[in-house]
PDB file of N, CA and C in Angstrom:
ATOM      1  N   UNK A   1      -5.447 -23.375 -29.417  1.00  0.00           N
ATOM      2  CA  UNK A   1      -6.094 -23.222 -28.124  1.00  0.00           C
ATOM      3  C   UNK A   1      -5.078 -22.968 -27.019  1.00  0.00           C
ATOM      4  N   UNK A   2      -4.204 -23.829 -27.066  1.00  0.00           N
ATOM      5  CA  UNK A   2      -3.100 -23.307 -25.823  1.00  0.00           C
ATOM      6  C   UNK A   2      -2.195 -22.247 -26.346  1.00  0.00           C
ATOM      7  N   UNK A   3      -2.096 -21.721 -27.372  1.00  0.00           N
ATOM      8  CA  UNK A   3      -1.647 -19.959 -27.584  1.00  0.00           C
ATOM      9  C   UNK A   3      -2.619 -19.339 -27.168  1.00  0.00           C
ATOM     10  N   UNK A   4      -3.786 -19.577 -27.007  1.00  0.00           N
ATOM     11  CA  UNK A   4      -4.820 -18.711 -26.168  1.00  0.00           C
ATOM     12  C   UNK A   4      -4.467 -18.365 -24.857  1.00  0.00           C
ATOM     13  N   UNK A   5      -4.928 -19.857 -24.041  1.00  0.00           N
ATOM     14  CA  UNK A   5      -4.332 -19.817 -22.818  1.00  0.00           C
ATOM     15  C   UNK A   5      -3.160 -19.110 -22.177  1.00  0.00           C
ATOM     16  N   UNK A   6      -1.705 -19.255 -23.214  1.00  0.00           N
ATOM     17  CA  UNK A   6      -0.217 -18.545 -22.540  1.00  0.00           C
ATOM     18  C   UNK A   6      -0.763 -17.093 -23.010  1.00  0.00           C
ATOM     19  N   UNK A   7      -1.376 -16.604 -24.157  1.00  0.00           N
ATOM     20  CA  UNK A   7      -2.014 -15.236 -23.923  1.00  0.00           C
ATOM     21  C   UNK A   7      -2.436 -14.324 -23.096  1.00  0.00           C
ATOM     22  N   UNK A   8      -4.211 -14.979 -22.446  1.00  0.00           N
ATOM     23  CA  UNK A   8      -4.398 -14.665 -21.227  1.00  0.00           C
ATOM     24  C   UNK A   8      -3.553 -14.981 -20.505  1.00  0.00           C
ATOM     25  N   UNK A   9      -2.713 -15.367 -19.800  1.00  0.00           N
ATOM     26  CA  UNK A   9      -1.777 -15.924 -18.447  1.00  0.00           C
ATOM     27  C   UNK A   9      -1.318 -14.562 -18.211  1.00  0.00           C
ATOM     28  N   UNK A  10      -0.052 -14.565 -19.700  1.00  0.00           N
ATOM     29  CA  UNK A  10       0.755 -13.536 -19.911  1.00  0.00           C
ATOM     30  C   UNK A  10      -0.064 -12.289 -19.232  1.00  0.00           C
ATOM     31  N   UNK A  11      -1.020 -11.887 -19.933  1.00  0.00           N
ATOM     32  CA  UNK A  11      -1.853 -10.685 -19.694  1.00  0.00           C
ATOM     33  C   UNK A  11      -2.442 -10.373 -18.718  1.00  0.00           C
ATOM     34  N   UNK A  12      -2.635 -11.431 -17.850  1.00  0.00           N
ATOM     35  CA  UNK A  12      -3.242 -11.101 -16.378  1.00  0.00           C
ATOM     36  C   UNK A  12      -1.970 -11.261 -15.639  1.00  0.00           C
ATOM     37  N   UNK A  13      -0.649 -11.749 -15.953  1.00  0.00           N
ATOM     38  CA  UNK A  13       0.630 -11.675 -14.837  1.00  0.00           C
ATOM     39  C   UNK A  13       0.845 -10.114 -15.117  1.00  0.00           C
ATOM     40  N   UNK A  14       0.942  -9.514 -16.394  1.00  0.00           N
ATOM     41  CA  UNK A  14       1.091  -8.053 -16.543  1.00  0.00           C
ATOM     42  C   UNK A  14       0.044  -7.010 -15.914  1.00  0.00           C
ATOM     43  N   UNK A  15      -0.979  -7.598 -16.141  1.00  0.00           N
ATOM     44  CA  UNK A  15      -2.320  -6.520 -15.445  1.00  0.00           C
ATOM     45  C   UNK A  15      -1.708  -6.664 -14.041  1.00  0.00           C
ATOM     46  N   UNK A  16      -1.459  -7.825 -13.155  1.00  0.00           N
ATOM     47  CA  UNK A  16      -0.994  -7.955 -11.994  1.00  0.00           C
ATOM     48  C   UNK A  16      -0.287  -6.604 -11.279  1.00  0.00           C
ATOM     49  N   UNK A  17       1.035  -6.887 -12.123  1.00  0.00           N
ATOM     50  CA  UNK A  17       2.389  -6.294 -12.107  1.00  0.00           C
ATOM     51  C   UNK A  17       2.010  -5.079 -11.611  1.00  0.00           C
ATOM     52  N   UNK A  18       1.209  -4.485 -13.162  1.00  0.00           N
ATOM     53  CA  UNK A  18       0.706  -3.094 -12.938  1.00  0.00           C
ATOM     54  C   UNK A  18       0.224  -2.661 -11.927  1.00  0.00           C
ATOM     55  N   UNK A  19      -0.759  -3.577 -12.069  1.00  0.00           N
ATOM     56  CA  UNK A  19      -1.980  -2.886 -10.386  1.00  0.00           C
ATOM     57  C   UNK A  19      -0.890  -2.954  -8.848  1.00  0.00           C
ATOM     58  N   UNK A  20      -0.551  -4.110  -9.293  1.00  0.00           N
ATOM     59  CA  UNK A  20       0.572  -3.774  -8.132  1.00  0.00           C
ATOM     60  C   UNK A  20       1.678  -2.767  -7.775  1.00  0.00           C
ATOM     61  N   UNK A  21       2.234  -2.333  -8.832  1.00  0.00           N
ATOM     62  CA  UNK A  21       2.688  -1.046  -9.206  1.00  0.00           C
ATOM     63  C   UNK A  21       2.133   0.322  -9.100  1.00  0.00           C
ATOM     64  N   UNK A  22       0.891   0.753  -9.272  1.00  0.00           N
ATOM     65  CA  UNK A  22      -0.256   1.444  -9.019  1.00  0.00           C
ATOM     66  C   UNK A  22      -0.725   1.801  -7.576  1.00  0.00           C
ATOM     67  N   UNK A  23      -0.486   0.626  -6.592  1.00  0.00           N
ATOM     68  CA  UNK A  23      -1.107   0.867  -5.579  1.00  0.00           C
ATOM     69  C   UNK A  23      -0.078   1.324  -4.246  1.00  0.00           C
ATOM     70  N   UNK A  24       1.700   0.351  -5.083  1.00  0.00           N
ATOM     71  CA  UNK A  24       2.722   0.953  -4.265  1.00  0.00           C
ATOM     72  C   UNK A  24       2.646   2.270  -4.156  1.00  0.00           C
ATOM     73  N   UNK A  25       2.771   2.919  -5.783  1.00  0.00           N
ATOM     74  CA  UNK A  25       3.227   4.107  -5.775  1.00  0.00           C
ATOM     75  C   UNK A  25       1.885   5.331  -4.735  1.00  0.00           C
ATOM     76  N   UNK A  26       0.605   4.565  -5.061  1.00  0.00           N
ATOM     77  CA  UNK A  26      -0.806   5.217  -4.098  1.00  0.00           C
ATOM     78  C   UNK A  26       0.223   5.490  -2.475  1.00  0.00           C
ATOM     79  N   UNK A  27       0.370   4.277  -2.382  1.00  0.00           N
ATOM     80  CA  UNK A  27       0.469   4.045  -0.970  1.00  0.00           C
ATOM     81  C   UNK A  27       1.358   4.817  -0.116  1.00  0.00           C
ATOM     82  N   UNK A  28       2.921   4.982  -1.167  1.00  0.00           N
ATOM     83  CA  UNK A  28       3.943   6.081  -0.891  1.00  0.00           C
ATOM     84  C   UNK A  28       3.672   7.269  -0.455  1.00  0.00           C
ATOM     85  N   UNK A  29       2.510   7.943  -1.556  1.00  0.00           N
ATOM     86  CA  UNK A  29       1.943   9.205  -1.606  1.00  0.00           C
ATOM     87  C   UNK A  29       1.261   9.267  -0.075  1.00  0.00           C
ATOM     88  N   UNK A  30      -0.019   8.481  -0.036  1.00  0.00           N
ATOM     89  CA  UNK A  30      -0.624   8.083   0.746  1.00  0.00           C
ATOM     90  C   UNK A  30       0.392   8.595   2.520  1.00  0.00           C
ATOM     91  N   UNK A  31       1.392   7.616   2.571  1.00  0.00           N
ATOM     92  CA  UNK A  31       2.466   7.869   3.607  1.00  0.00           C
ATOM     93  C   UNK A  31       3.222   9.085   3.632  1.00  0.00           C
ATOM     94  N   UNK A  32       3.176   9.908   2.419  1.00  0.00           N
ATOM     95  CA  UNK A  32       4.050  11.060   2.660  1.00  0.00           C
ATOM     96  C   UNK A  32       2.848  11.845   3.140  1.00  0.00           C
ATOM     97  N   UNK A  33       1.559  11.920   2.079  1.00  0.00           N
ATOM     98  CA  UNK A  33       0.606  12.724   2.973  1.00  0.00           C
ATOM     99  C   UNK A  33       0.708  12.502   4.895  1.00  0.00           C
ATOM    100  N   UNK A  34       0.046  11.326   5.333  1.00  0.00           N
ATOM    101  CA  UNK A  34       0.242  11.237   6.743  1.00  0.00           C
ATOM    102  C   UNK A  34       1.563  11.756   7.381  1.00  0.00           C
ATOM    103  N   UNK A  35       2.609  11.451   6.486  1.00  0.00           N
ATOM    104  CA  UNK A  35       4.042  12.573   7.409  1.00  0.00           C
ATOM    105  C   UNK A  35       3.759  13.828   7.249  1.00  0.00           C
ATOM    106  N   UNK A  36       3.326  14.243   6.417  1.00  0.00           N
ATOM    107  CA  UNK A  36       3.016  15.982   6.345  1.00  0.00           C
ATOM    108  C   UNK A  36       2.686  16.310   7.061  1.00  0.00           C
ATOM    109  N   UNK A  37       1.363  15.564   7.545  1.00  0.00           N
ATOM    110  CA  UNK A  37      -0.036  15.826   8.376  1.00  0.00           C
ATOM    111  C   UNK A  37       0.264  16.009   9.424  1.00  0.00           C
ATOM    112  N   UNK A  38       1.303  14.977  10.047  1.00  0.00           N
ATOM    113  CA  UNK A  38       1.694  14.212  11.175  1.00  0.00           C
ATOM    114  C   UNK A  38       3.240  15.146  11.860  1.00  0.00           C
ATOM    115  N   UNK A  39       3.191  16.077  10.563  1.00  0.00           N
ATOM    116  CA  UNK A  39       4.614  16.805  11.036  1.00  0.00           C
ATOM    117  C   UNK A  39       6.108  15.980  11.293  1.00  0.00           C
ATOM    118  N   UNK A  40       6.468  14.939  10.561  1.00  0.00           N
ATOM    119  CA  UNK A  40       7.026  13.992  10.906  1.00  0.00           C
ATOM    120  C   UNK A  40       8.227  13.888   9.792  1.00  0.00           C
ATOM    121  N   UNK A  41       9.086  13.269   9.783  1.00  0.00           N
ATOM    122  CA  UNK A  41      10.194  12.863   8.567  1.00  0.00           C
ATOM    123  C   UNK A  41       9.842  10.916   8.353  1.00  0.00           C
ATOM    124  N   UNK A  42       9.294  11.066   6.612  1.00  0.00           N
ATOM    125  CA  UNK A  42       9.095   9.482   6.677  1.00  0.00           C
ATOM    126  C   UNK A  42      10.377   9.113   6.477  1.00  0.00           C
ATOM    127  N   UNK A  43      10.887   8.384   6.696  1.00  0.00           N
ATOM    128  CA  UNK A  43      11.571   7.339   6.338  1.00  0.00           C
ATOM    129  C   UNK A  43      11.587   6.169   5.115  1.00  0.00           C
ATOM    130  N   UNK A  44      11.022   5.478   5.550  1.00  0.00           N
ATOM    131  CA  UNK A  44      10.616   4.154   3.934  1.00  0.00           C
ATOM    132  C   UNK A  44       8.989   3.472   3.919  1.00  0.00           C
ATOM    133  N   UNK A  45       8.773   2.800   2.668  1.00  0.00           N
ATOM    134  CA  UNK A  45       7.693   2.310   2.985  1.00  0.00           C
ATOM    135  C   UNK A  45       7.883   1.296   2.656  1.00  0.00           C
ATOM    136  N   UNK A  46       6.865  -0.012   3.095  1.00  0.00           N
ATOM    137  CA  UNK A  46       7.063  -1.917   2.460  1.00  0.00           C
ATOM    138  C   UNK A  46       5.912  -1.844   2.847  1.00  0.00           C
ATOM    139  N   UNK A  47       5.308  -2.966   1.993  1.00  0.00           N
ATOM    140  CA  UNK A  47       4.380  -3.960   1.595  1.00  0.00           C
ATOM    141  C   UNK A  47       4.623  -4.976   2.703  1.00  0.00           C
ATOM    142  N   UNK A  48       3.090  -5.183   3.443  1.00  0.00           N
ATOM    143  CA  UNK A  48       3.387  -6.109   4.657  1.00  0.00           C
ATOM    144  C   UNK A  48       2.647  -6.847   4.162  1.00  0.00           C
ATOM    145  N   UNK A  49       1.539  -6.745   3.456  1.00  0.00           N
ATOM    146  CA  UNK A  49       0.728  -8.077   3.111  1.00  0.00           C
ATOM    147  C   UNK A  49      -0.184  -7.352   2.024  1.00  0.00           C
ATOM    148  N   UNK A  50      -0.500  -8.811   1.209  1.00  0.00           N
ATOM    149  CA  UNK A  50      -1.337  -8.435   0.166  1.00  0.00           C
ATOM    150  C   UNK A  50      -2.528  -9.126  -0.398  1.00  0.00           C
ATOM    151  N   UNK A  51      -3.179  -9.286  -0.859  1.00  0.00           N
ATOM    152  CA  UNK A  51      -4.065 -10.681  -0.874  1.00  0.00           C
ATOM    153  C   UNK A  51      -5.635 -10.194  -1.931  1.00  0.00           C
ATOM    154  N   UNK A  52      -5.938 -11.033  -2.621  1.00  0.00           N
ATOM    155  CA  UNK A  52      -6.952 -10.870  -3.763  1.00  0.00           C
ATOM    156  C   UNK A  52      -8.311 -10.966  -2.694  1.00  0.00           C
ATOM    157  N   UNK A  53      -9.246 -10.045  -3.261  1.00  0.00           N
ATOM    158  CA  UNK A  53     -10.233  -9.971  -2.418  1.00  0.00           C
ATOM    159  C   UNK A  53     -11.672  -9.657  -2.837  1.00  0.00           C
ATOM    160  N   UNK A  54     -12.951  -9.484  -1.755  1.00  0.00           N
ATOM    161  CA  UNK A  54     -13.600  -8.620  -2.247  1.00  0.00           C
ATOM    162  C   UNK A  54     -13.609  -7.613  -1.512  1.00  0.00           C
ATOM    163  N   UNK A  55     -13.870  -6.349  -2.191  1.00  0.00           N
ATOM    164  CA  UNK A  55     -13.612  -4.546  -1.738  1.00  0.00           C
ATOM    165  C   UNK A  55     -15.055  -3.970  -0.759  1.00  0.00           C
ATOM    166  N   UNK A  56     -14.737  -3.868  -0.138  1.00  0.00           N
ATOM    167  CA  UNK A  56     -16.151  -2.968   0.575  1.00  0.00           C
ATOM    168  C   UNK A  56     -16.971  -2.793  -0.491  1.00  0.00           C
ATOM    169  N   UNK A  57     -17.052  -2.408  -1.794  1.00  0.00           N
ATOM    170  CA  UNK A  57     -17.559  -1.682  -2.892  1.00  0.00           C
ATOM    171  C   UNK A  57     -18.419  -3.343  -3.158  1.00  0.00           C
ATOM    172  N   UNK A  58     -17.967  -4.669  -2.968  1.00  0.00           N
ATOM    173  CA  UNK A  58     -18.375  -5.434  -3.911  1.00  0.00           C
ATOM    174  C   UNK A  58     -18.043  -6.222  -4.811  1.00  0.00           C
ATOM    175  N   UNK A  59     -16.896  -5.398  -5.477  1.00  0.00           N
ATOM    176  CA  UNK A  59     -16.103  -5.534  -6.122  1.00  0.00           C
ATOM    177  C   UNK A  59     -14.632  -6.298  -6.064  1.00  0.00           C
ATOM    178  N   UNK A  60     -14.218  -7.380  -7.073  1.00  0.00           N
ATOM    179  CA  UNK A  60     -12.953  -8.054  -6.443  1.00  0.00           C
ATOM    180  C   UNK A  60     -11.798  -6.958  -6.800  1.00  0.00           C
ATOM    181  N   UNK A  61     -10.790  -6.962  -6.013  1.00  0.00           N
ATOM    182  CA  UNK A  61      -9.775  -6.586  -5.965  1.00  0.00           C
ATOM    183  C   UNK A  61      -8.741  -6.540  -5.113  1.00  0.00           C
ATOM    184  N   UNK A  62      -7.882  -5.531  -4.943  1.00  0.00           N
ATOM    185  CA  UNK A  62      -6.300  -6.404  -3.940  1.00  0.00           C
ATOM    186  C   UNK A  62      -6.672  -5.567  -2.910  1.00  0.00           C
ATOM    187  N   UNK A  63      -6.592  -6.468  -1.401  1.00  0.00           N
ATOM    188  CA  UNK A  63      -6.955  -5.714  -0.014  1.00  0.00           C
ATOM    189  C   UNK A  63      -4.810  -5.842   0.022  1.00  0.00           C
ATOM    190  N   UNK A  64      -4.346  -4.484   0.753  1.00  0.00           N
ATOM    191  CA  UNK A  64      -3.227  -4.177   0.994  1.00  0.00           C
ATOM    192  C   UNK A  64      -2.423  -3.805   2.155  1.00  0.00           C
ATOM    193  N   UNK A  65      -1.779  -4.086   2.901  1.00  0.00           N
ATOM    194  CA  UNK A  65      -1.435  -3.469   4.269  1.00  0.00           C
ATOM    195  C   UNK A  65       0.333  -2.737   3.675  1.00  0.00           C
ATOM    196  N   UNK A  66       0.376  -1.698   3.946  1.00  0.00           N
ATOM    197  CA  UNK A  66       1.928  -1.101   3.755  1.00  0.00           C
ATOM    198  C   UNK A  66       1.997  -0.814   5.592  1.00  0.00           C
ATOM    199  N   UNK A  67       3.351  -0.756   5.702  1.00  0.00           N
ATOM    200  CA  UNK A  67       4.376  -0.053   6.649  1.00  0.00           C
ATOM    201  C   UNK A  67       4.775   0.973   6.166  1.00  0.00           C
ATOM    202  N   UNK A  68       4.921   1.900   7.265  1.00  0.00           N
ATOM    203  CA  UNK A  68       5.717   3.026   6.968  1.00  0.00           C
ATOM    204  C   UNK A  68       6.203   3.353   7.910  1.00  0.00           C
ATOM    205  N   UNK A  69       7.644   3.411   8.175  1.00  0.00           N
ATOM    206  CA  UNK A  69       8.579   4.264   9.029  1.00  0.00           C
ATOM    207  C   UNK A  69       8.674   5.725   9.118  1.00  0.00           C
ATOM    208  N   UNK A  70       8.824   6.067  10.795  1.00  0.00           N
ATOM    209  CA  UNK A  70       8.571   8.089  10.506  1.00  0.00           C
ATOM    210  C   UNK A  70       9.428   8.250  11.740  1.00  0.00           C
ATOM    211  N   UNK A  71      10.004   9.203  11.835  1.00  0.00           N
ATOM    212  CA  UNK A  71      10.831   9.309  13.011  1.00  0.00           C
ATOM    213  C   UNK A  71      10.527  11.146  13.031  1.00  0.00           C
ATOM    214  N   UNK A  72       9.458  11.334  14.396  1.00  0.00           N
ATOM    215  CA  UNK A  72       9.470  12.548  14.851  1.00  0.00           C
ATOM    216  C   UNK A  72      10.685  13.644  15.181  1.00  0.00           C
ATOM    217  N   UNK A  73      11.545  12.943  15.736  1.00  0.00           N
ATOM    218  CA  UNK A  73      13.255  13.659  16.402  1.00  0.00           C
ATOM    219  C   UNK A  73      14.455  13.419  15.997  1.00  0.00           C
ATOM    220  N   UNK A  74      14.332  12.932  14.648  1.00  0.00           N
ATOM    221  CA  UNK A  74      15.131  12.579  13.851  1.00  0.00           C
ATOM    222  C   UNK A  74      16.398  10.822  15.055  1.00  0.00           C
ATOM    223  N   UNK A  75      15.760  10.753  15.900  1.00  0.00           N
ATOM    224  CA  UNK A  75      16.574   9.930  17.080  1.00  0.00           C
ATOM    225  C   UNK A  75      15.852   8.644  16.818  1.00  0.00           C
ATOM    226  N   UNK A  76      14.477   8.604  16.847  1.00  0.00           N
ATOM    227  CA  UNK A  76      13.913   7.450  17.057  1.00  0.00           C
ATOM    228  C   UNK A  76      12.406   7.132  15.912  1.00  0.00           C
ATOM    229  N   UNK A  77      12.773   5.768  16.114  1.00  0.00           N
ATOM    230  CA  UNK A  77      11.915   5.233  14.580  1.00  0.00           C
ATOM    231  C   UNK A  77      10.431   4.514  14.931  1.00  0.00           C
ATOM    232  N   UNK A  78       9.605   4.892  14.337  1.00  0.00           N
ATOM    233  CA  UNK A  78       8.568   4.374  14.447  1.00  0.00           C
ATOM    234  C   UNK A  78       8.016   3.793  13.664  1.00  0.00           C
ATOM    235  N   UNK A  79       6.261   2.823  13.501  1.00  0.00           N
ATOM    236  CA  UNK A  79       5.725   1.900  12.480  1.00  0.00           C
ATOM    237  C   UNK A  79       4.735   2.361  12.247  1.00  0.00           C
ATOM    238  N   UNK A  80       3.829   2.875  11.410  1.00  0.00           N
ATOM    239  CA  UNK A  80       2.571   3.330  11.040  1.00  0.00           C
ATOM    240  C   UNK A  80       2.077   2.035   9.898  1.00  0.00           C
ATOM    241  N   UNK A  81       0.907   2.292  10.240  1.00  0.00           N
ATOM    242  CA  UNK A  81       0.234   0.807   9.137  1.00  0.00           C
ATOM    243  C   UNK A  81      -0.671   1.699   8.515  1.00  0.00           C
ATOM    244  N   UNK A  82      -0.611   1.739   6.828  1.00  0.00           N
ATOM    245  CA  UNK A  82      -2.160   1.956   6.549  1.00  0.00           C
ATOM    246  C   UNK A  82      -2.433   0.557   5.876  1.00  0.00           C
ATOM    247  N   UNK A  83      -3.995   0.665   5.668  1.00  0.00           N
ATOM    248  CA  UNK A  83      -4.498  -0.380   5.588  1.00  0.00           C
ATOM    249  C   UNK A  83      -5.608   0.108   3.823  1.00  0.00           C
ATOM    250  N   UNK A  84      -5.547  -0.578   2.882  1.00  0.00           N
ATOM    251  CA  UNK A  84      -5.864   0.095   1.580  1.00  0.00           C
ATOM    252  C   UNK A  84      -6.708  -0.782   0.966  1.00  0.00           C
ATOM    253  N   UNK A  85      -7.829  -0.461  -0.563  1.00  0.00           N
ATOM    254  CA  UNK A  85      -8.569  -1.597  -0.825  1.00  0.00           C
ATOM    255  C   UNK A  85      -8.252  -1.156  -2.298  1.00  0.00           C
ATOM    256  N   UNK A  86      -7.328  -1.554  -3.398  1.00  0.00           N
ATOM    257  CA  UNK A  86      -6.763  -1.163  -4.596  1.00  0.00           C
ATOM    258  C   UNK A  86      -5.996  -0.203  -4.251  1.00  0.00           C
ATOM    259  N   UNK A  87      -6.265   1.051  -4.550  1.00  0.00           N
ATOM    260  CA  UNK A  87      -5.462   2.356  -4.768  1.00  0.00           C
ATOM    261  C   UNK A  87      -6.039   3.154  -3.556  1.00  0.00           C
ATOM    262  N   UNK A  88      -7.543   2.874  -3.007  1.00  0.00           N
ATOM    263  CA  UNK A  88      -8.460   3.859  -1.843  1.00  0.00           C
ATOM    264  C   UNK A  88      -7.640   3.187  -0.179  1.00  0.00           C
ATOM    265  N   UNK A  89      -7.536   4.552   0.317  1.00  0.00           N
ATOM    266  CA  UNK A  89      -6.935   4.419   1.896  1.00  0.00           C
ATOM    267  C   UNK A  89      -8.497   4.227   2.418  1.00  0.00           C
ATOM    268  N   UNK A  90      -7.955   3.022   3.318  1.00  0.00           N
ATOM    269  CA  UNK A  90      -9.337   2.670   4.166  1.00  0.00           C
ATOM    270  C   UNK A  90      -9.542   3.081   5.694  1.00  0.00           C
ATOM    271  N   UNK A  91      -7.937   2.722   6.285  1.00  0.00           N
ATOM    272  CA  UNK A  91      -7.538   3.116   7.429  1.00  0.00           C
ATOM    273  C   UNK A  91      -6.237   3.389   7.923  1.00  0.00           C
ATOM    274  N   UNK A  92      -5.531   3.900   8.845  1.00  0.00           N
ATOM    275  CA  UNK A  92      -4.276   3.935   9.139  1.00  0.00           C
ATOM    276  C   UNK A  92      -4.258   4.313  10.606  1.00  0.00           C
ATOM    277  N   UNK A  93      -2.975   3.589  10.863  1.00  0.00           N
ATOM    278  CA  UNK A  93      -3.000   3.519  12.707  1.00  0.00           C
ATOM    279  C   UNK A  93      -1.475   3.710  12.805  1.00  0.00           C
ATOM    280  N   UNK A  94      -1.221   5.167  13.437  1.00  0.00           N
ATOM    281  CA  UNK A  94      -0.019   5.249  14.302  1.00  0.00           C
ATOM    282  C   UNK A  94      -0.060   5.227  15.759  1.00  0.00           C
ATOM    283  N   UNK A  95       0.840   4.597  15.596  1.00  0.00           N
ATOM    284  CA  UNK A  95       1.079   4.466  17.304  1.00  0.00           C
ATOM    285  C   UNK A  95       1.823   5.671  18.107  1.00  0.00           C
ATOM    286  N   UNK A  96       1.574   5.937  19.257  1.00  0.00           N
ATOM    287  CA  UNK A  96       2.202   6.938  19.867  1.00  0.00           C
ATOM    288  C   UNK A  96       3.798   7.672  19.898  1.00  0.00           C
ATOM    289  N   UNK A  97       3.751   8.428  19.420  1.00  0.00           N
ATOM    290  CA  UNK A  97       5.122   8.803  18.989  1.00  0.00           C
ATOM    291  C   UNK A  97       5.512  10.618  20.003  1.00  0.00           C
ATOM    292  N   UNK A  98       6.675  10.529  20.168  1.00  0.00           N
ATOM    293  CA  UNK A  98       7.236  12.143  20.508  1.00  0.00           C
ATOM    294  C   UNK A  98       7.093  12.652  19.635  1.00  0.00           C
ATOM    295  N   UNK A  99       6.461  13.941  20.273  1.00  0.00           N
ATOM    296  CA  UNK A  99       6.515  15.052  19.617  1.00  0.00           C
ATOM    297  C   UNK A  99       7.321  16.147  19.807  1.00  0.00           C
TER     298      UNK A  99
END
């Protein structure tokens, strides 16, 4: 019975990993799209917060906030937030930047 238990554990710390892995790499994409869009040079992205949830859909899964750095004039740096529910962009807010 407790080789069961360290089984599942194991297997949901790995499903974890993954999905977490899955939604960085979403999120990157996600941020290079908006620099495209945005005409901009990104810079980097981080994970500002993360947290188990339920999804607009209903459904449980990970609600996500990334950062992303973009610097319009190659001089000065800015913060863009999107805001994600698994792998789906829900919202994103830049703040006023030179153009």
């Amino acid at each position: 019975m407790a080789s069961l238990w360290l089984i599942l554990t194991v297997s949901a710390v790995i499903y974890f990993f993954w999905l977490n892995r899955k939604i960085a790499e979403a999120a990157q994409a996600h941020a290079k799209n908006q620099a495209e869009k945005l005409q901009v040079q990104l810079l980097d992205v981080a994970c500002k917060k993360q947290r188990l949830g339920l999804l607009r859909t209903g459904k449980p899964g990970l609600k996500s906030v990334f950062i992303f750095d973009f610097s319009s004039d190659g001089q000065s740096r800015y913060q863009a937030e999107l805001t994600m529910e698994d792998i789906k962009l829900v919202n994103v807010f830049v703040p006023p930047h030179k153009i």
